[in-house]
N, C-alpha and C. Protein backbone atom coordinates (compact mmCIF):
# COMPACT_ATOMS: atom_id res chain seq x y z
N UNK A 1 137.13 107.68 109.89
CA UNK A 1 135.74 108.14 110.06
C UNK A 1 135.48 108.37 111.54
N UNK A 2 134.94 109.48 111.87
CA UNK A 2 135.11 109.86 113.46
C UNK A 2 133.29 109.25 113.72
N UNK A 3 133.34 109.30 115.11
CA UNK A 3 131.90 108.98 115.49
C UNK A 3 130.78 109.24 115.11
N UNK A 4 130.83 110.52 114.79
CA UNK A 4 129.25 111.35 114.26
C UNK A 4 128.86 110.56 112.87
N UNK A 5 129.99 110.27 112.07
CA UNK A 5 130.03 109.86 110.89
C UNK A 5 129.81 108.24 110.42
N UNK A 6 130.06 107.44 111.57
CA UNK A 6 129.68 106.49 111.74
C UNK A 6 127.96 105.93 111.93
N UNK A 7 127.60 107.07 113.29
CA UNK A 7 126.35 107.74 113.54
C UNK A 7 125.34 107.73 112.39
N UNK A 8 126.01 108.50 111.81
CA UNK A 8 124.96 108.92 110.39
C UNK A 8 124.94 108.15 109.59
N UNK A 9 125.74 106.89 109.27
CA UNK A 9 126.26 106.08 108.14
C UNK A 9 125.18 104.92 108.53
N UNK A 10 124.85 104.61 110.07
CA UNK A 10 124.02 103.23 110.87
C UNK A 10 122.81 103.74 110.61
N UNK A 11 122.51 104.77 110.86
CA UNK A 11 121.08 105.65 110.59
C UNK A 11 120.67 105.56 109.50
N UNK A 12 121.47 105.97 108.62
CA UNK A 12 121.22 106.06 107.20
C UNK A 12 120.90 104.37 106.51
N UNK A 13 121.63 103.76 107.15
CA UNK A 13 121.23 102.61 106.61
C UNK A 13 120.29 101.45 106.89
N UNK A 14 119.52 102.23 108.52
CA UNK A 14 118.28 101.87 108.74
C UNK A 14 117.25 102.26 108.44
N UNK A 15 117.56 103.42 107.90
CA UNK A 15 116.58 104.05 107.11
C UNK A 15 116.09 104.08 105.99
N UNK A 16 117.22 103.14 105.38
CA UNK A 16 117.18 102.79 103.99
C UNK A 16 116.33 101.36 103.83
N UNK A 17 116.65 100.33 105.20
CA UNK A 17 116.08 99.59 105.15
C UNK A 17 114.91 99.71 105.88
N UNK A 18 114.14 100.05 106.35
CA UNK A 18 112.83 100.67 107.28
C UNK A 18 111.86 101.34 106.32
N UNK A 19 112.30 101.83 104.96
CA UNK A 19 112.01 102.68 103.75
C UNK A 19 111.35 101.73 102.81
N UNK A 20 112.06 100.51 102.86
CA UNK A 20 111.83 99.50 101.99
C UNK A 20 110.53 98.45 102.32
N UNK A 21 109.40 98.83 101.77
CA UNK A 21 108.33 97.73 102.78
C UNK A 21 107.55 96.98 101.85
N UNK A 22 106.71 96.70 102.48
CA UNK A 22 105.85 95.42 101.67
C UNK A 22 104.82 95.79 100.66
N UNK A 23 104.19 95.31 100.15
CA UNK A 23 102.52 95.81 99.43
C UNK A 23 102.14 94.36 99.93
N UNK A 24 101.11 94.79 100.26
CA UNK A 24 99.53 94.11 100.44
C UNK A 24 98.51 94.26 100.20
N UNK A 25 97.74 93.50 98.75
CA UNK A 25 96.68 93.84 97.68
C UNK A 25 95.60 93.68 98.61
N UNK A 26 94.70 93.79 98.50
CA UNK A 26 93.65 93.57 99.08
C UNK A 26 92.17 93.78 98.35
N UNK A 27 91.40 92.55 97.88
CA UNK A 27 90.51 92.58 97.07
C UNK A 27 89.02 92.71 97.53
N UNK A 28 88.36 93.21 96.78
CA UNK A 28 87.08 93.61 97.19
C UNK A 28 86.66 92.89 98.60
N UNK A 29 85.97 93.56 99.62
CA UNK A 29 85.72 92.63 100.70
C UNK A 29 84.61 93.25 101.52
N UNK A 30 84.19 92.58 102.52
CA UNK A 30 82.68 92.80 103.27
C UNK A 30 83.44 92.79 105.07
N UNK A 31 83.17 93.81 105.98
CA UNK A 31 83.62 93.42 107.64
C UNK A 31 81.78 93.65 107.79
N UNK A 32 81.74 92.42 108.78
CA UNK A 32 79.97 92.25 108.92
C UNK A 32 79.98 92.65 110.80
N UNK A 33 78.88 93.33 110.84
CA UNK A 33 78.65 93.07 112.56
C UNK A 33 77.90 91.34 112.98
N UNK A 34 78.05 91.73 114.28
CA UNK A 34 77.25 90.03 114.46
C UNK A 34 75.74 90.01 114.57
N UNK A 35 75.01 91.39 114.40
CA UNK A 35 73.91 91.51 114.30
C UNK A 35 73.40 90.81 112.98
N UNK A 36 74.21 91.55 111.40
CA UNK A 36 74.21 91.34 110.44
C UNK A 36 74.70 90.04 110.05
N UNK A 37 75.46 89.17 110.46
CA UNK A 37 75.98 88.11 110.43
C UNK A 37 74.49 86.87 110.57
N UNK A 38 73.69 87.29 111.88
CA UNK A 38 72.67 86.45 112.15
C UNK A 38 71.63 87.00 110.83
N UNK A 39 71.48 87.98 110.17
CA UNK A 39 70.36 87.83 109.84
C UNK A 39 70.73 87.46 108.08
N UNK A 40 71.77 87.60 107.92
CA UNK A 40 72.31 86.86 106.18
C UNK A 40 72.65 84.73 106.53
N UNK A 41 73.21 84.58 107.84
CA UNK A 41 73.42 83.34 107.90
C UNK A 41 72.47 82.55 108.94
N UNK A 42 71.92 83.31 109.67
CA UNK A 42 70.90 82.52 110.36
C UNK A 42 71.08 83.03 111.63
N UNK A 43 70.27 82.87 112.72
CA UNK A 43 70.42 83.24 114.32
C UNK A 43 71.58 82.09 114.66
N UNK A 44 72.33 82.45 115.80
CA UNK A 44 73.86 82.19 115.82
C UNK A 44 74.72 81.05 115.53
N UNK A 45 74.38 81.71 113.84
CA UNK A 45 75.87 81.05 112.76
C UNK A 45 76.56 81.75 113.46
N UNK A 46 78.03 80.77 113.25
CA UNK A 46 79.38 81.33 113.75
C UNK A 46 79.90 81.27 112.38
N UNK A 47 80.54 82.54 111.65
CA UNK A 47 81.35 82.23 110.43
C UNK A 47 83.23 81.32 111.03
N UNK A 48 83.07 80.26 110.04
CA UNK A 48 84.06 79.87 109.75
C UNK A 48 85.62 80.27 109.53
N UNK A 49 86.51 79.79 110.04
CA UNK A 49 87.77 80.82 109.76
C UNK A 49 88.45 80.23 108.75
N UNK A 50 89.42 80.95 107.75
CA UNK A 50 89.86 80.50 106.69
C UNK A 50 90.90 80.43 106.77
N UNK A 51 91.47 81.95 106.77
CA UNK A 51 93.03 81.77 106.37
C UNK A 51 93.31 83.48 107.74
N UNK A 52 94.38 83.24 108.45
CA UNK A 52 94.99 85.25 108.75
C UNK A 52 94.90 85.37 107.69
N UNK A 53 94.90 86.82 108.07
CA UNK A 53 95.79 87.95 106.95
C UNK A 53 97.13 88.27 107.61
N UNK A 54 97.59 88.75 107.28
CA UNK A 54 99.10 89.82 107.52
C UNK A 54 99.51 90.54 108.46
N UNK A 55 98.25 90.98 108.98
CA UNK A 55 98.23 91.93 110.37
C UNK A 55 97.60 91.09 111.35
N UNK A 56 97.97 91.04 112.21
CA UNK A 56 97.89 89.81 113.60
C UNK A 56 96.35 90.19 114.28
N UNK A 57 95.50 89.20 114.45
CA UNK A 57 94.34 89.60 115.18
C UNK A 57 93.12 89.84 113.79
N UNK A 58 93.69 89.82 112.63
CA UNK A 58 92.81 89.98 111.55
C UNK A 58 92.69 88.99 110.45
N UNK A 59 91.36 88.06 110.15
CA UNK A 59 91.59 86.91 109.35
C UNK A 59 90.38 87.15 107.91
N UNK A 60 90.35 86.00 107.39
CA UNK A 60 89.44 85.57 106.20
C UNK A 60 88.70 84.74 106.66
N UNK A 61 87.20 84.45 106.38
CA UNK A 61 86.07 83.58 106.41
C UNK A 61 85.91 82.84 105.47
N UNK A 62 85.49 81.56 105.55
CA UNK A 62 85.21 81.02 104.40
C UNK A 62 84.05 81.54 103.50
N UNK A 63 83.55 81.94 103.92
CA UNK A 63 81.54 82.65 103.81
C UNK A 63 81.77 83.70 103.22
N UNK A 64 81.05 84.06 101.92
CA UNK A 64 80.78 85.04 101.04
C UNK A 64 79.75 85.38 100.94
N UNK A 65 79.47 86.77 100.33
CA UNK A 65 78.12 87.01 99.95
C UNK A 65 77.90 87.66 98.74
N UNK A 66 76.64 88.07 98.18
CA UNK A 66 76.68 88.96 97.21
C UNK A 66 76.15 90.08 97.29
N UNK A 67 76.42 91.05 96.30
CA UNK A 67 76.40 92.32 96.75
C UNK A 67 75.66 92.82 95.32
N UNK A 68 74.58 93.19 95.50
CA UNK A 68 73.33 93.75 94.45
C UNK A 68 73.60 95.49 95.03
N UNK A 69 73.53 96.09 93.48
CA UNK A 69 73.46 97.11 93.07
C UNK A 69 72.48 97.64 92.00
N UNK A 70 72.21 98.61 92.30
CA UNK A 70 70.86 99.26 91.03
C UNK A 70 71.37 98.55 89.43
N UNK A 71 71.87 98.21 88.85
CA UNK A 71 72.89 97.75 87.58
C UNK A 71 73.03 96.56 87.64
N UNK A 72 73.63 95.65 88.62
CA UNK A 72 74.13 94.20 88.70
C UNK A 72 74.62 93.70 89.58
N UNK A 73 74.68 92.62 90.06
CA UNK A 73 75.52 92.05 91.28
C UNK A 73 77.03 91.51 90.98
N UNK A 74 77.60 91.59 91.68
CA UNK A 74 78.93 90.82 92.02
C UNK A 74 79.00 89.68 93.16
N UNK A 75 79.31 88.51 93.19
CA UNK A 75 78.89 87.39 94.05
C UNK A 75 80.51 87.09 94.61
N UNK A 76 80.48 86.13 95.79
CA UNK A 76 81.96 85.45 96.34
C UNK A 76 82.55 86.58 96.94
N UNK A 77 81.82 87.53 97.47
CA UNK A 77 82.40 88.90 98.04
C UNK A 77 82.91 88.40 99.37
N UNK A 78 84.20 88.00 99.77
CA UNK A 78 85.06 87.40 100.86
C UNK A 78 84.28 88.51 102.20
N UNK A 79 84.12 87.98 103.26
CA UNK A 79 83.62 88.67 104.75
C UNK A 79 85.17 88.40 105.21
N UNK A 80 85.64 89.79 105.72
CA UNK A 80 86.75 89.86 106.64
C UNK A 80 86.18 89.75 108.22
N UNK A 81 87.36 89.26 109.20
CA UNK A 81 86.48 89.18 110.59
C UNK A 81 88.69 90.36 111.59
N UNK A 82 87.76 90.07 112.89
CA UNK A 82 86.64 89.94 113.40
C UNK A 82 85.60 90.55 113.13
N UNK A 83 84.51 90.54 113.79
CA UNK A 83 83.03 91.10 113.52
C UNK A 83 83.08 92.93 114.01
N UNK A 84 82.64 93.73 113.33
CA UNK A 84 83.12 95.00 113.29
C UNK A 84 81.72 95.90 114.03
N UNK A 85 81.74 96.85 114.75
CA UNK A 85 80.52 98.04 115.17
C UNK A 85 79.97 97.85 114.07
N UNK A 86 80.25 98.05 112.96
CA UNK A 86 79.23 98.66 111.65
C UNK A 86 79.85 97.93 110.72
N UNK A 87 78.87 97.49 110.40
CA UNK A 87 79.21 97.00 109.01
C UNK A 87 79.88 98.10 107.32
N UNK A 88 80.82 97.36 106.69
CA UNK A 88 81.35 98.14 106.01
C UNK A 88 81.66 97.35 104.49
N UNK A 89 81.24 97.98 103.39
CA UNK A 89 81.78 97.42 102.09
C UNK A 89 82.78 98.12 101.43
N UNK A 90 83.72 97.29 101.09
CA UNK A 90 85.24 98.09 100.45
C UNK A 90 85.31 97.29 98.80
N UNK A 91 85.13 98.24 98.40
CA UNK A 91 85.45 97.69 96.79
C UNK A 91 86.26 98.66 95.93
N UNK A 92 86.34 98.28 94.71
CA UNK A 92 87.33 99.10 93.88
C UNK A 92 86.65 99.93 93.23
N UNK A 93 87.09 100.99 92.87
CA UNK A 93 86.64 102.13 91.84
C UNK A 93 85.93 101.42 90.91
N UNK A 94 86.51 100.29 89.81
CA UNK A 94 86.22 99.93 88.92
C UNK A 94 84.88 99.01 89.21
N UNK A 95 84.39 98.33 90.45
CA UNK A 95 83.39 97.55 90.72
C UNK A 95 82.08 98.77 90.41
N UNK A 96 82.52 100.31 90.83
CA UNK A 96 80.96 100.67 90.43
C UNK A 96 80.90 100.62 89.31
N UNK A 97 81.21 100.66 88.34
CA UNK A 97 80.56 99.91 87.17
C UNK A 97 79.66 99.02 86.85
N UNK A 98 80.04 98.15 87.32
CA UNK A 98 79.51 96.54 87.66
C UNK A 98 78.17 97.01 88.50
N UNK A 99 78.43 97.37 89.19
CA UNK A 99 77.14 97.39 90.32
C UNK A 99 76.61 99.13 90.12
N UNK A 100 76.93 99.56 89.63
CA UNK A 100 76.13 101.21 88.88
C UNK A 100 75.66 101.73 89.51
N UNK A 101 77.10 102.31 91.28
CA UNK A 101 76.91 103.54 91.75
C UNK A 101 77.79 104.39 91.45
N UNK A 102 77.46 105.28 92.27
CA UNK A 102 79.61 106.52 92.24
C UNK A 102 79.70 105.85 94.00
N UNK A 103 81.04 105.37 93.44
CA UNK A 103 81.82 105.22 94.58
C UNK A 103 82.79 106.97 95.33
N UNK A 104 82.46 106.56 96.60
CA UNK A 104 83.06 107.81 97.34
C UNK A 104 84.64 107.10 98.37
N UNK A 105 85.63 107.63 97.91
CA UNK A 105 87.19 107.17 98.56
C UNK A 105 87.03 107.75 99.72
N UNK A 106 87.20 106.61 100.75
CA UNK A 106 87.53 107.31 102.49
C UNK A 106 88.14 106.37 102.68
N UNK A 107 88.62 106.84 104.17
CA UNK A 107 89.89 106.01 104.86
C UNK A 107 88.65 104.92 105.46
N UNK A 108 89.33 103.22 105.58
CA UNK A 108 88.49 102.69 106.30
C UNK A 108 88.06 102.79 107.54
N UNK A 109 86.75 102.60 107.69
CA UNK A 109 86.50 102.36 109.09
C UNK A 109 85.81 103.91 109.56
N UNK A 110 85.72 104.93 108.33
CA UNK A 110 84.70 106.34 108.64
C UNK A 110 83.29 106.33 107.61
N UNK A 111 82.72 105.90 108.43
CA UNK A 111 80.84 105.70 107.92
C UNK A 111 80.50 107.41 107.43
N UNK A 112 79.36 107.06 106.65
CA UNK A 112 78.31 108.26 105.94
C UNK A 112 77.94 107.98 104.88
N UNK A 113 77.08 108.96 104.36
CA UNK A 113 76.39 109.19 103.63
C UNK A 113 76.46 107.81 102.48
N UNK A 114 76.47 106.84 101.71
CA UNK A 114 77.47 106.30 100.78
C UNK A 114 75.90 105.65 99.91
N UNK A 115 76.34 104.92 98.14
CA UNK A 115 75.72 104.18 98.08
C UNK A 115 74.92 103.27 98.82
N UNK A 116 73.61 103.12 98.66
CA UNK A 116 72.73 101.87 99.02
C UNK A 116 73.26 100.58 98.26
N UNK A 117 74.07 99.59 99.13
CA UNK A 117 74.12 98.25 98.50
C UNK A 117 73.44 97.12 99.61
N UNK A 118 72.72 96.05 98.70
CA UNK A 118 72.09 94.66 99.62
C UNK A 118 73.24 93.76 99.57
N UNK A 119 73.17 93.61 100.72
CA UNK A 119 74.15 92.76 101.02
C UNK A 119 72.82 91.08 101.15
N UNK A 120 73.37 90.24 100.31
CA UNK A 120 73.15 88.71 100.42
C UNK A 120 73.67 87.54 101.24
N UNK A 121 72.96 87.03 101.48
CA UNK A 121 73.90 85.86 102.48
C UNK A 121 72.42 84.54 102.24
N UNK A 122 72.94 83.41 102.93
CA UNK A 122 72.09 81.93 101.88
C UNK A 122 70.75 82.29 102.87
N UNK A 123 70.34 83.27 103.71
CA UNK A 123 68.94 82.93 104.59
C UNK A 123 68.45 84.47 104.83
N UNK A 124 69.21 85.39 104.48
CA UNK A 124 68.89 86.54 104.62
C UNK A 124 69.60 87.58 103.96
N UNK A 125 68.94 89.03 103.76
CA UNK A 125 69.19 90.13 103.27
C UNK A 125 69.49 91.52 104.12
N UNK A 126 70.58 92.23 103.92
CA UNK A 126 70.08 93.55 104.58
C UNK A 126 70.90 94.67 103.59
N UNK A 127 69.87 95.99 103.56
CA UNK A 127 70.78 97.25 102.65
C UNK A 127 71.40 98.11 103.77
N UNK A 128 72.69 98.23 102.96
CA UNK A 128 73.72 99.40 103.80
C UNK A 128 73.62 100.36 103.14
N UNK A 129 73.72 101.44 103.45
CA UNK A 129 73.64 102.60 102.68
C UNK A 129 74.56 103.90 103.81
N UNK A 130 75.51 103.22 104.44
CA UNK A 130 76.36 104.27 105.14
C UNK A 130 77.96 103.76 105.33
N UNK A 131 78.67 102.60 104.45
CA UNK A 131 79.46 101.89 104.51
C UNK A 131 80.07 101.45 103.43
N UNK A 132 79.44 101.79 102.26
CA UNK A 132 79.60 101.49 100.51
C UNK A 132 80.86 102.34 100.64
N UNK A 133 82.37 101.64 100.26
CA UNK A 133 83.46 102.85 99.66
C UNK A 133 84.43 102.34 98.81
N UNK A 134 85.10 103.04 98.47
CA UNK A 134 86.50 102.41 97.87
C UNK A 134 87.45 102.89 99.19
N UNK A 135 88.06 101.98 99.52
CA UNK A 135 89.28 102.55 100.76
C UNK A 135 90.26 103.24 100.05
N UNK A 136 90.44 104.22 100.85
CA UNK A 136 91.74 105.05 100.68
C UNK A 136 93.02 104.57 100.75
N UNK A 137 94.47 104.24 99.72
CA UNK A 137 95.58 103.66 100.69
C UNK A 137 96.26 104.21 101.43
N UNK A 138 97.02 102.75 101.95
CA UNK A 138 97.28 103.98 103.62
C UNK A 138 98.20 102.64 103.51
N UNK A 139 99.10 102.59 104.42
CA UNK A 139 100.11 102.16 105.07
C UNK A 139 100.09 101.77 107.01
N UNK A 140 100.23 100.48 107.14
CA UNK A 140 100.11 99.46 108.33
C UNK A 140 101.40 100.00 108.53
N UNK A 141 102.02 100.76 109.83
CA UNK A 141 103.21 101.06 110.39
C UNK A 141 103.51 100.55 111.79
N UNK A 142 104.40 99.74 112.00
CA UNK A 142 104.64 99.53 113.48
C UNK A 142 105.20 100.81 114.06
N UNK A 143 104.46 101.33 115.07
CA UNK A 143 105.23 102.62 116.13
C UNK A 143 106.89 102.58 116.22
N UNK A 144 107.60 102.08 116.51
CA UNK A 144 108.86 101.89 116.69
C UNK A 144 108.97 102.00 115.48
N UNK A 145 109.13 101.50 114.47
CA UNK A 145 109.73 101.77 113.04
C UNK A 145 109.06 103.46 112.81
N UNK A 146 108.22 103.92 112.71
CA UNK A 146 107.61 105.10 112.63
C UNK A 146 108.25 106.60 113.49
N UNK A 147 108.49 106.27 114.32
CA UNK A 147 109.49 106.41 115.27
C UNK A 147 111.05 107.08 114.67
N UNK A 148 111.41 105.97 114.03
CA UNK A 148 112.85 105.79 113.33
C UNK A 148 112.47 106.77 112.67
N UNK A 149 111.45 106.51 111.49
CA UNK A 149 111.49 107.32 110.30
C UNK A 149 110.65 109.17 110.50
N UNK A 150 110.21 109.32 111.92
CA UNK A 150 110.11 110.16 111.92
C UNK A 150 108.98 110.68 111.62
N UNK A 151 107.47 109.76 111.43
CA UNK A 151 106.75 110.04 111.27
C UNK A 151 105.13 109.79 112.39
N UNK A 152 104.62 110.21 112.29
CA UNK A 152 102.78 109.69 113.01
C UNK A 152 101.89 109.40 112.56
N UNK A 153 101.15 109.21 113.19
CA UNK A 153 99.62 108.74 112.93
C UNK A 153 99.07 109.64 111.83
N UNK A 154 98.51 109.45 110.63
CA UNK A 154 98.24 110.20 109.89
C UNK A 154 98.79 111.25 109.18
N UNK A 155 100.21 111.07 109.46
CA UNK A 155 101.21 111.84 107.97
C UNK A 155 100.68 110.81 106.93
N UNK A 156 100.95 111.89 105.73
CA UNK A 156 100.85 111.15 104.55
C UNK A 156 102.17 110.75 103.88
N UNK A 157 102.58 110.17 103.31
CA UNK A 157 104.02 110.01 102.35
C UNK A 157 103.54 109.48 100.99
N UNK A 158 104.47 109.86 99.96
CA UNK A 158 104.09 108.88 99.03
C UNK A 158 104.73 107.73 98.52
N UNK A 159 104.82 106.59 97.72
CA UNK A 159 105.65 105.46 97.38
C UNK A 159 105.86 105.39 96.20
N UNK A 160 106.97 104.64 96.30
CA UNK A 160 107.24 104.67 94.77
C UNK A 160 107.14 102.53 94.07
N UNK A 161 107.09 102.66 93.53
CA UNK A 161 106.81 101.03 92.87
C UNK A 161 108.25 100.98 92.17
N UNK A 162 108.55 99.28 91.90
CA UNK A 162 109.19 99.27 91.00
C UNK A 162 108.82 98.77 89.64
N UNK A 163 109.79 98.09 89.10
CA UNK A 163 109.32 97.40 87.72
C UNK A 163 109.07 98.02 86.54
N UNK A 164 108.99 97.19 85.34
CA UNK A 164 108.56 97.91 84.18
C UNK A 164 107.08 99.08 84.13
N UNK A 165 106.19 98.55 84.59
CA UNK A 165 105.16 99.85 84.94
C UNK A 165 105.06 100.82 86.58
N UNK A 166 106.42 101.42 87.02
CA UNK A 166 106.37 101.45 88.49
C UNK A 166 105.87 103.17 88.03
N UNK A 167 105.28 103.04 89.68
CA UNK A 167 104.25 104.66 89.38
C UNK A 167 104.53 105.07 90.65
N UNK A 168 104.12 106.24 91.04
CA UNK A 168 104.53 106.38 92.73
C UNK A 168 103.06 107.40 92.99
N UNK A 169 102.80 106.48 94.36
CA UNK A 169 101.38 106.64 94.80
C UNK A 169 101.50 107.90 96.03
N UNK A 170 100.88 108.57 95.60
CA UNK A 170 101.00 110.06 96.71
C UNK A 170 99.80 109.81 97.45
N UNK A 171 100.02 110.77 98.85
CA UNK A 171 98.66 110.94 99.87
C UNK A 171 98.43 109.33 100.46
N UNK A 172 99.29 108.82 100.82
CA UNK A 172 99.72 107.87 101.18
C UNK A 172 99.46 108.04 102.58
N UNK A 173 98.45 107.58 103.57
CA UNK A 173 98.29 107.92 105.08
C UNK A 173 99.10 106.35 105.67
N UNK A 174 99.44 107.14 107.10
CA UNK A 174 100.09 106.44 108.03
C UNK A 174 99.56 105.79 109.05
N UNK A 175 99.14 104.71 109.27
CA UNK A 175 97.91 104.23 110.34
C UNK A 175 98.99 103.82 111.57
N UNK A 176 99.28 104.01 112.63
CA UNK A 176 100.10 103.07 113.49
C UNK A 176 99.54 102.30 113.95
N UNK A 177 100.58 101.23 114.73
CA UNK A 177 100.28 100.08 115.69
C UNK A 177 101.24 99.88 116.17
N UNK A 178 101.35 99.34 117.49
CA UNK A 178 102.47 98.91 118.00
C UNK A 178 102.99 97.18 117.70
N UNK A 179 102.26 96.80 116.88
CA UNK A 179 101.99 95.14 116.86
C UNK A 179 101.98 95.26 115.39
N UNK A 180 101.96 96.22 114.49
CA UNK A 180 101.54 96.39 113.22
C UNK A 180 102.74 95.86 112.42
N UNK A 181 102.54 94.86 111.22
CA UNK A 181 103.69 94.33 110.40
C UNK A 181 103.85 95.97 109.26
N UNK A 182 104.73 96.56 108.96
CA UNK A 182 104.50 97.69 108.37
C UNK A 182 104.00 97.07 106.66
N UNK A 183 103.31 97.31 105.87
CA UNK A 183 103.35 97.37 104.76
C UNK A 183 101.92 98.71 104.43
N UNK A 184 102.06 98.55 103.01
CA UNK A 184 101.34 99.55 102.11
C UNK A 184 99.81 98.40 101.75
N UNK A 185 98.65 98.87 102.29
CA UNK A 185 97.80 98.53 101.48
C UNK A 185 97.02 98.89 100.09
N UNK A 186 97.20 98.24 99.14
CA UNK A 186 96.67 99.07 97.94
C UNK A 186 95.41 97.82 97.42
N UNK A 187 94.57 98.65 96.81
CA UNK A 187 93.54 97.88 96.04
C UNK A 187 93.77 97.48 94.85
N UNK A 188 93.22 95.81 94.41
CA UNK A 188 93.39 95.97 93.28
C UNK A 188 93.53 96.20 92.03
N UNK A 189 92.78 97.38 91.68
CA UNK A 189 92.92 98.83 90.85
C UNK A 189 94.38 99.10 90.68
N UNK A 190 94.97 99.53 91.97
CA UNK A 190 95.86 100.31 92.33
C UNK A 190 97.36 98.95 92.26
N UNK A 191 97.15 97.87 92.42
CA UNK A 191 98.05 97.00 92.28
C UNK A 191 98.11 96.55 90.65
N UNK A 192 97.26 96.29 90.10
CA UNK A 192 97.31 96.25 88.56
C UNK A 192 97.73 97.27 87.91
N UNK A 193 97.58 98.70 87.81
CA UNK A 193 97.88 99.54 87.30
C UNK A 193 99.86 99.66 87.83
N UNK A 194 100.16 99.61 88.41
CA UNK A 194 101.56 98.70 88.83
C UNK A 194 102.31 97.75 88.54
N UNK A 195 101.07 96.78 88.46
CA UNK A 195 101.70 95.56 87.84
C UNK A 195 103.03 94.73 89.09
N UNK A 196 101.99 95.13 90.46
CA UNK A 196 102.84 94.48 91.67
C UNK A 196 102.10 93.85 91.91
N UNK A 197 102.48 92.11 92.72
CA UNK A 197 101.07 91.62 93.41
C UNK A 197 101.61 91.34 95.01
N UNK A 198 100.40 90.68 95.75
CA UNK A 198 101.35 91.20 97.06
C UNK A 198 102.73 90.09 97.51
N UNK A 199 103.03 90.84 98.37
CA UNK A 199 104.76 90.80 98.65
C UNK A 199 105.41 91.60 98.32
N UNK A 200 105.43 92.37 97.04
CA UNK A 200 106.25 92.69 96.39
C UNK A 200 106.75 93.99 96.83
N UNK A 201 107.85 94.47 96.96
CA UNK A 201 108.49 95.19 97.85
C UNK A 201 108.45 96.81 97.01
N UNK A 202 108.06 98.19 97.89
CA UNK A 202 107.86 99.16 96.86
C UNK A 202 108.65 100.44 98.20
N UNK A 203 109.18 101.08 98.06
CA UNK A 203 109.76 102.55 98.89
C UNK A 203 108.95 103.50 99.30
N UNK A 204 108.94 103.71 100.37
CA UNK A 204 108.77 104.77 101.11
C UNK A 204 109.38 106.20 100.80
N UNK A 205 109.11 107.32 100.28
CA UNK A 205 109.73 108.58 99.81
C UNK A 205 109.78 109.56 100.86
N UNK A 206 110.53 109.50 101.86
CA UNK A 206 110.38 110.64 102.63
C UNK A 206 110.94 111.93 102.61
């Protein structure tokens, strides 16, 4: 086997493994500003920290709230931190039901137009009505691995699942970071209909 061929054989097989990444479910959740924070928990509550998440610099609160809709509420709605510009609600397709709006799919973290939901907390109330969505999935990529595979900020790819119900999820966006653990975030909609929970390892289709 001459050099080039070697070349292509190391490549190929980082690519195979660089291809191979994580899922990370992620269930209905609330990112609060600290404006909003004082007026659901009181003038300056500090929320409590619970547990990280997966991606470094990003955790869980112990502190929930509930979330009233024209139809019904849903309660124990987990607050992600740190504390965000704007407040934002991420839920699943299937929650408007429950709470009886039309949910609109965007990538996180782009405000407009959206359902009016009240957000609850034990001393105070406030309605959002520019932050209501179902998140779009997308994929946590470290730059250097991204790099390898040849892709940027906002290519899409799609994945494939495994297992007895494996499905392969298209329009798949690429978020980078240089600090970023790579995996796939999917909602729990999108992880049940799969029948993956997180960890569970699903391909990159390039």
């Amino acid at each position: 086997m001459d050099q080039e061929a070697i070349d292509n054989a190391i490549k190929n097989a980082l690519i195979e493994k660089l291809t191979l990444i994580r899922a990370g479910i992620s269930n209905r959740h609330v990112h609060l500003t600290e404006s909003d924070v004082s007026t659901l928990f009181g003038k300056g509550y500090v929320l409590k920290h619970w547990k990280d998440l997966s991606q470094a610099g990003y955790y869980a609160y112990e502190e929930t709230v509930t979330l009233v809709g024209p139809k019904d509420v849903i309660r124990n709605v987990r607050i992600l931190g740190p504390c965000r510009n704007n407040t934002q609600v991420e839920l699943q397709l299937s929650d408007q039901y429950t709470l009886g709006v039309k949910l609109q799919l965007r990538d996180s973290g782009v405000l407009g137009t959206s359902p009016c939901l009240t957000i609850v907390g034990p001393v105070g109330a406030i309605t959002n009505c520019t932050g209501t969505m179902a998140a779009l999935r997308h994929i946590h990529m470290n730059t250097a691995e991204a790099n390898i595979l040849g892709l940027k900020d906002w290519d899409t790819v799609s994945v494939e699942t495994m297992g007895e119900r494996a499905v392969i999820f298209k329009n798949v966006k690429i978020r980078l970071g240089k600090d970023f653990i790579t995996e796939i975030h999917l909602d729990l909609d999108e992880a049940n209909a799969a029948n993956i929970k997180n960890g569970d390892k699903v391909r990159i289709i390039l």
